[in-house]
N, C-alpha and C. Protein backbone atom coordinates (compact mmCIF):
# COMPACT_ATOMS: atom_id res chain seq x y z
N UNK A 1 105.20 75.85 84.96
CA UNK A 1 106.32 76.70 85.40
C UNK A 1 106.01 77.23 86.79
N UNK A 2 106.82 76.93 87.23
CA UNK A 2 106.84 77.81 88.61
C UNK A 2 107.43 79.05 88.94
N UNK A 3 107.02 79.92 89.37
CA UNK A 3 107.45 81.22 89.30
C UNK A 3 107.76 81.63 90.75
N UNK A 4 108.58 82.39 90.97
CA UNK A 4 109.05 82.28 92.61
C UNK A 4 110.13 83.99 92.87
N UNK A 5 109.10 84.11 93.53
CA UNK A 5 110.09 86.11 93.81
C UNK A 5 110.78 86.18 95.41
N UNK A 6 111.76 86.06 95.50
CA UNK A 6 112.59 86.69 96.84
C UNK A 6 112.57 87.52 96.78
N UNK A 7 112.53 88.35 98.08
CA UNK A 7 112.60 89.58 98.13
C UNK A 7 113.08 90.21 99.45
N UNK A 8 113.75 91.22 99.60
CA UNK A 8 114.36 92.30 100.99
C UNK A 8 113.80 93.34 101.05
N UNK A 9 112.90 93.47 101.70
CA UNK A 9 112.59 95.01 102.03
C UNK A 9 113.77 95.55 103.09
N UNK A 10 113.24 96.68 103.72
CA UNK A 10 114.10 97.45 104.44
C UNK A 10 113.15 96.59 105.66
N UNK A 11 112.19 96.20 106.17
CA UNK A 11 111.07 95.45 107.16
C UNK A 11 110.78 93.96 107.67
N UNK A 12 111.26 93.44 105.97
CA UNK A 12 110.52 92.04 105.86
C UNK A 12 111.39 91.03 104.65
N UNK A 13 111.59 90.13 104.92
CA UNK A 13 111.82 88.89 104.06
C UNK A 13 110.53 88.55 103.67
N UNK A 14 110.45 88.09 102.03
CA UNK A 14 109.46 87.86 101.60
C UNK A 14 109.57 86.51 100.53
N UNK A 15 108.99 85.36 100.21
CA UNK A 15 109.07 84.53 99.64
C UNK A 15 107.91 84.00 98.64
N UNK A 16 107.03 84.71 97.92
CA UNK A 16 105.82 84.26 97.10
C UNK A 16 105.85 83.00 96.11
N UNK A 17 105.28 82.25 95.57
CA UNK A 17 105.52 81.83 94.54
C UNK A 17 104.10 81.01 94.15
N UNK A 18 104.02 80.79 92.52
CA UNK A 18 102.90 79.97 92.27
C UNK A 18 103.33 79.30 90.94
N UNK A 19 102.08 78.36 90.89
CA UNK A 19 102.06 77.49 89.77
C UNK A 19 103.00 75.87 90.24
N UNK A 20 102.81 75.59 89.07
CA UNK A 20 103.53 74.28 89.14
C UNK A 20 104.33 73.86 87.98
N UNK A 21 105.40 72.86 88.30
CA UNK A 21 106.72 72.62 87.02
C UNK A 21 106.16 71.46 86.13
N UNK A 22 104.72 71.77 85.34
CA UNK A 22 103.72 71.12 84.50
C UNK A 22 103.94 70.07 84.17
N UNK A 23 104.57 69.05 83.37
CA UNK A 23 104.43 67.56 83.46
C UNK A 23 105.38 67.45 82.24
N UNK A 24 107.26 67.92 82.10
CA UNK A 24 108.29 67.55 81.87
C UNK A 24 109.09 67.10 82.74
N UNK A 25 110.04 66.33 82.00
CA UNK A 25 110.67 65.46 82.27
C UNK A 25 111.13 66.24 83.71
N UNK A 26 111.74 65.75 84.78
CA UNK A 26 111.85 66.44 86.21
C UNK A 26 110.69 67.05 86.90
N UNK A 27 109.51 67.12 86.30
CA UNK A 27 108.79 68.14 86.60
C UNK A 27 108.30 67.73 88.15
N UNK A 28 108.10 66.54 88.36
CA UNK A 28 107.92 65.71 90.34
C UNK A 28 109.14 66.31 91.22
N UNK A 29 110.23 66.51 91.15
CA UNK A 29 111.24 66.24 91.59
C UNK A 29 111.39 67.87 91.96
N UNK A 30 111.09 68.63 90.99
CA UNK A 30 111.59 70.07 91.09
C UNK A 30 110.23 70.72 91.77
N UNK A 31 108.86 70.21 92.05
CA UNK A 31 107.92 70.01 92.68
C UNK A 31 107.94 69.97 93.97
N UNK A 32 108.69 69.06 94.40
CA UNK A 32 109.01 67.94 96.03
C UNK A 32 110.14 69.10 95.90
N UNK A 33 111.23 69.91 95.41
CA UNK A 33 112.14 70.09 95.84
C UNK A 33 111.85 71.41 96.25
N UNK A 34 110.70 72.46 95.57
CA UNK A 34 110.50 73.33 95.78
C UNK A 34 109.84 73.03 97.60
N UNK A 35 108.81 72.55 97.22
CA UNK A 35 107.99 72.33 98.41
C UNK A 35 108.70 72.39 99.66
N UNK A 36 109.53 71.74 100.26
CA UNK A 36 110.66 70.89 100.67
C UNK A 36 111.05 71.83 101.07
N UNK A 37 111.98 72.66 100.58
CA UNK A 37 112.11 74.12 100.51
C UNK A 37 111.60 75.11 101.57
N UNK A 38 110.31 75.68 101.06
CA UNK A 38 109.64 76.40 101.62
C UNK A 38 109.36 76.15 102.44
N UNK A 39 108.13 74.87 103.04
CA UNK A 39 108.00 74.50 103.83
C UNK A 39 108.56 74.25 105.20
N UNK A 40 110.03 73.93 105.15
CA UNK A 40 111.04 74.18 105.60
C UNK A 40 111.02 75.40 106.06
N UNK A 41 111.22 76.53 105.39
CA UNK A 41 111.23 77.30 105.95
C UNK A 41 110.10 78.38 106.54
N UNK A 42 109.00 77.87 105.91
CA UNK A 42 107.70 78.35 106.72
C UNK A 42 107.80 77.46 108.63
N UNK A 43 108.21 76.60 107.95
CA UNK A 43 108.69 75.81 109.47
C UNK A 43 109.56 75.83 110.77
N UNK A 44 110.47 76.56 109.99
CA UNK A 44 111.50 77.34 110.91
C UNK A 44 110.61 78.33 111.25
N UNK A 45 110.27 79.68 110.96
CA UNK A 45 109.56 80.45 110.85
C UNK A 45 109.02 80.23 112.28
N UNK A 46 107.42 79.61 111.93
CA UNK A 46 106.65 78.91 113.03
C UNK A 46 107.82 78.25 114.48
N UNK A 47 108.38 78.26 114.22
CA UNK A 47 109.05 77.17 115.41
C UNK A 47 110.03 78.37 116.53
N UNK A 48 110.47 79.47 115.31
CA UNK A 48 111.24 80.21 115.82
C UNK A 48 110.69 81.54 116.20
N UNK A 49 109.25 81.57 116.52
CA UNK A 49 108.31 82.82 117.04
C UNK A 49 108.66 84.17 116.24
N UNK A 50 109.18 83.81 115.18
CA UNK A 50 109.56 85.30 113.99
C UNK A 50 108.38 86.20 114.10
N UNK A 51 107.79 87.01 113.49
CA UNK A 51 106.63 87.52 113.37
C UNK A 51 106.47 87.68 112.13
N UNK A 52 105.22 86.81 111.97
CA UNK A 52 104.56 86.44 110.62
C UNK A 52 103.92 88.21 109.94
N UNK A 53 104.11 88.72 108.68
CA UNK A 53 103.51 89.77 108.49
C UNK A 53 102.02 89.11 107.72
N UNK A 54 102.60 87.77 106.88
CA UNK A 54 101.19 88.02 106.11
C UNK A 54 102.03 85.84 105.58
N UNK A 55 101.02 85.31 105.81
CA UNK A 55 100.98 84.25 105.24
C UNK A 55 99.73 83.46 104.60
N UNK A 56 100.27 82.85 103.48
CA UNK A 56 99.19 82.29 102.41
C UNK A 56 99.59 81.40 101.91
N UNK A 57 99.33 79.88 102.26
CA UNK A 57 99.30 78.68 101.89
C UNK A 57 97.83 78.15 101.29
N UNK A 58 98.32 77.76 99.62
CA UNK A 58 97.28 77.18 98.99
C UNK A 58 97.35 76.10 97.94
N UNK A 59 97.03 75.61 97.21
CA UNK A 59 97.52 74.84 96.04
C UNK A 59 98.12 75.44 95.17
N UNK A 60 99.43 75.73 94.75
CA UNK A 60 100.02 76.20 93.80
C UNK A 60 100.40 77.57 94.33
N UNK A 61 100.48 78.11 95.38
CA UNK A 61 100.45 79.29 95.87
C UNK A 61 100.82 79.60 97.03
N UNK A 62 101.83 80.23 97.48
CA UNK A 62 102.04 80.60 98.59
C UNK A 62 102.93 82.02 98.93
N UNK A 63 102.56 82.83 99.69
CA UNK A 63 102.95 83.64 99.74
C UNK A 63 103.56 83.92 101.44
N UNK A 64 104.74 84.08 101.82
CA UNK A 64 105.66 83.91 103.42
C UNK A 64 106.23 85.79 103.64
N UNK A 65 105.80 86.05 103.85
CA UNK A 65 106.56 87.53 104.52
C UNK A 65 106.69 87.53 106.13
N UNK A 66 107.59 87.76 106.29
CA UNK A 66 108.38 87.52 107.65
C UNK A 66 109.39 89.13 108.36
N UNK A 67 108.90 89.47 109.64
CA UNK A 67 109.57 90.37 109.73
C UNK A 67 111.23 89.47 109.84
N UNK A 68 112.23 90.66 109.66
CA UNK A 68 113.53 90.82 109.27
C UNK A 68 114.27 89.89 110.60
N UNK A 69 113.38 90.24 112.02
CA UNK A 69 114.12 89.76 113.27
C UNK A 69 115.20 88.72 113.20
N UNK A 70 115.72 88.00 113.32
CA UNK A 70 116.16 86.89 113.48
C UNK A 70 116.17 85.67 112.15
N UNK A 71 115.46 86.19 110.73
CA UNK A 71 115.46 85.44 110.18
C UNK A 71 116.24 85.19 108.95
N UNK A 72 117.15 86.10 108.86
CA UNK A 72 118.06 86.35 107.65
C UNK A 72 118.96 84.91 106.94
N UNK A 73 119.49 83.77 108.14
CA UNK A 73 119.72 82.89 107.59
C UNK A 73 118.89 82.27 107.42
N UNK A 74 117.71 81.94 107.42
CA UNK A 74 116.41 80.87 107.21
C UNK A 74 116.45 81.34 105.78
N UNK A 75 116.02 82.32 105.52
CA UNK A 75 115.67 83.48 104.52
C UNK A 75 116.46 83.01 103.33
N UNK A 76 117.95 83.26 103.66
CA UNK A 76 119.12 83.05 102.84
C UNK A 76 118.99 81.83 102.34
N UNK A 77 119.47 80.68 103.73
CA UNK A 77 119.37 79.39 102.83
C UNK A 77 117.91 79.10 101.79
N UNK A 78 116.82 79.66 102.37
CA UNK A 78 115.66 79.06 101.24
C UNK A 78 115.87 79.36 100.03
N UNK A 79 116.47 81.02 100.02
CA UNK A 79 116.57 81.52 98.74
C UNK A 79 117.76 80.77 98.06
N UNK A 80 118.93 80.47 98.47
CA UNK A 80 120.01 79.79 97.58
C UNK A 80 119.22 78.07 97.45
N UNK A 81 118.62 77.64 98.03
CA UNK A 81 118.28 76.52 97.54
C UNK A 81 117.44 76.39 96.59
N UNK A 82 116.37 77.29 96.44
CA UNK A 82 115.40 77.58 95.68
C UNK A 82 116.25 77.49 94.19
N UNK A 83 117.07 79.01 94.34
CA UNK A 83 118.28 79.03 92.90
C UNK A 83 118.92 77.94 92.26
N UNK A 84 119.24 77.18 93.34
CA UNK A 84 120.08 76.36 93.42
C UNK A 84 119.28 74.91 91.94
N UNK A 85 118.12 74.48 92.22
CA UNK A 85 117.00 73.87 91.34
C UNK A 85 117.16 74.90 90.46
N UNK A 86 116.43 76.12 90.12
CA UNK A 86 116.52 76.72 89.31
C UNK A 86 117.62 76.70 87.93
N UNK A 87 118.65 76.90 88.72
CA UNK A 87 120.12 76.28 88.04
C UNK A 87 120.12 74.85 87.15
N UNK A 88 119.45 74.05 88.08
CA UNK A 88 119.22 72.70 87.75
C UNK A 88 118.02 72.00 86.70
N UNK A 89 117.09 73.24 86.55
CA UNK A 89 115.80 73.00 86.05
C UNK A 89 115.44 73.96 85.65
N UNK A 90 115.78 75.09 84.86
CA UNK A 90 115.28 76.46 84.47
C UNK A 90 114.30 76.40 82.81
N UNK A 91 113.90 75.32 82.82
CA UNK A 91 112.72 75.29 81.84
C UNK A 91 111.31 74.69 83.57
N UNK A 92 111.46 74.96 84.46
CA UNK A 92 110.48 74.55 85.35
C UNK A 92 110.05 75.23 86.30
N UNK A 93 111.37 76.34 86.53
CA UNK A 93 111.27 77.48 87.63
C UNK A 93 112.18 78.59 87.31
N UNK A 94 111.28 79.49 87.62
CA UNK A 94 111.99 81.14 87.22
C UNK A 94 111.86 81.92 88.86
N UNK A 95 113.20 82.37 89.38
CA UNK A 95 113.32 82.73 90.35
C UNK A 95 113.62 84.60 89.87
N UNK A 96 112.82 85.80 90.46
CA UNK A 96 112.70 86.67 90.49
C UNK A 96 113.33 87.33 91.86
N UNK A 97 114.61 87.89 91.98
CA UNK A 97 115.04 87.86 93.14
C UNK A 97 115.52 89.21 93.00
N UNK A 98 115.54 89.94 94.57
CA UNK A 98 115.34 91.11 95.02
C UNK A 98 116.05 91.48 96.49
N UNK A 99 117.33 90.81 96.51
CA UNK A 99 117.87 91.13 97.79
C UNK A 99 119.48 91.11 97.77
């Protein structure tokens, strides 16, 4: 299961998540789709000189907090896409959302 928290502060966009969508049926796909995802938008991020508050890329783990500047649609689309699987796969990912 993958577990995945959006979040709005009054400061910062925040995007954590860990684990993995264990080895059911979809479980590659909702994997690559998460990834895909984030990455993405850790990528924008980087590209678009945001200011990083705190980042943590690891196996199964990542945690993106981003000040608020300029990043609200990056932010947005990750989070509706994220849901969006969720919708599609909710025995694989549980989205905890806060904005």
């Amino acid at each position: 299961m993958i577990e995945i928290t959006v979040r709005e502060t009054a400061n910062e966009y925040c995007i954590e998540l860990s684990g993995h969508a264990n080895y059911s049926r979809g479980a590659d796909i909702v994997c690559a789709g998460v990834s895909a995802i984030v990455y993405a938008y850790i990528g924008y991020i980087r590209n678009s000189k945001i200011a990083v508050n705190e980042l943590q890329i690891s196996s199964g783990k990542v945690v993106c907090k981003v000040n608020k500047d300029g990043a609200r649609e990056a932010f947005e689309m990750a989070a509706i896409g994220l849901m969006q699987i969720e919708k599609q796969y909710p025995k694989n990912i549980r989205i905890e959302k806060s904005f």
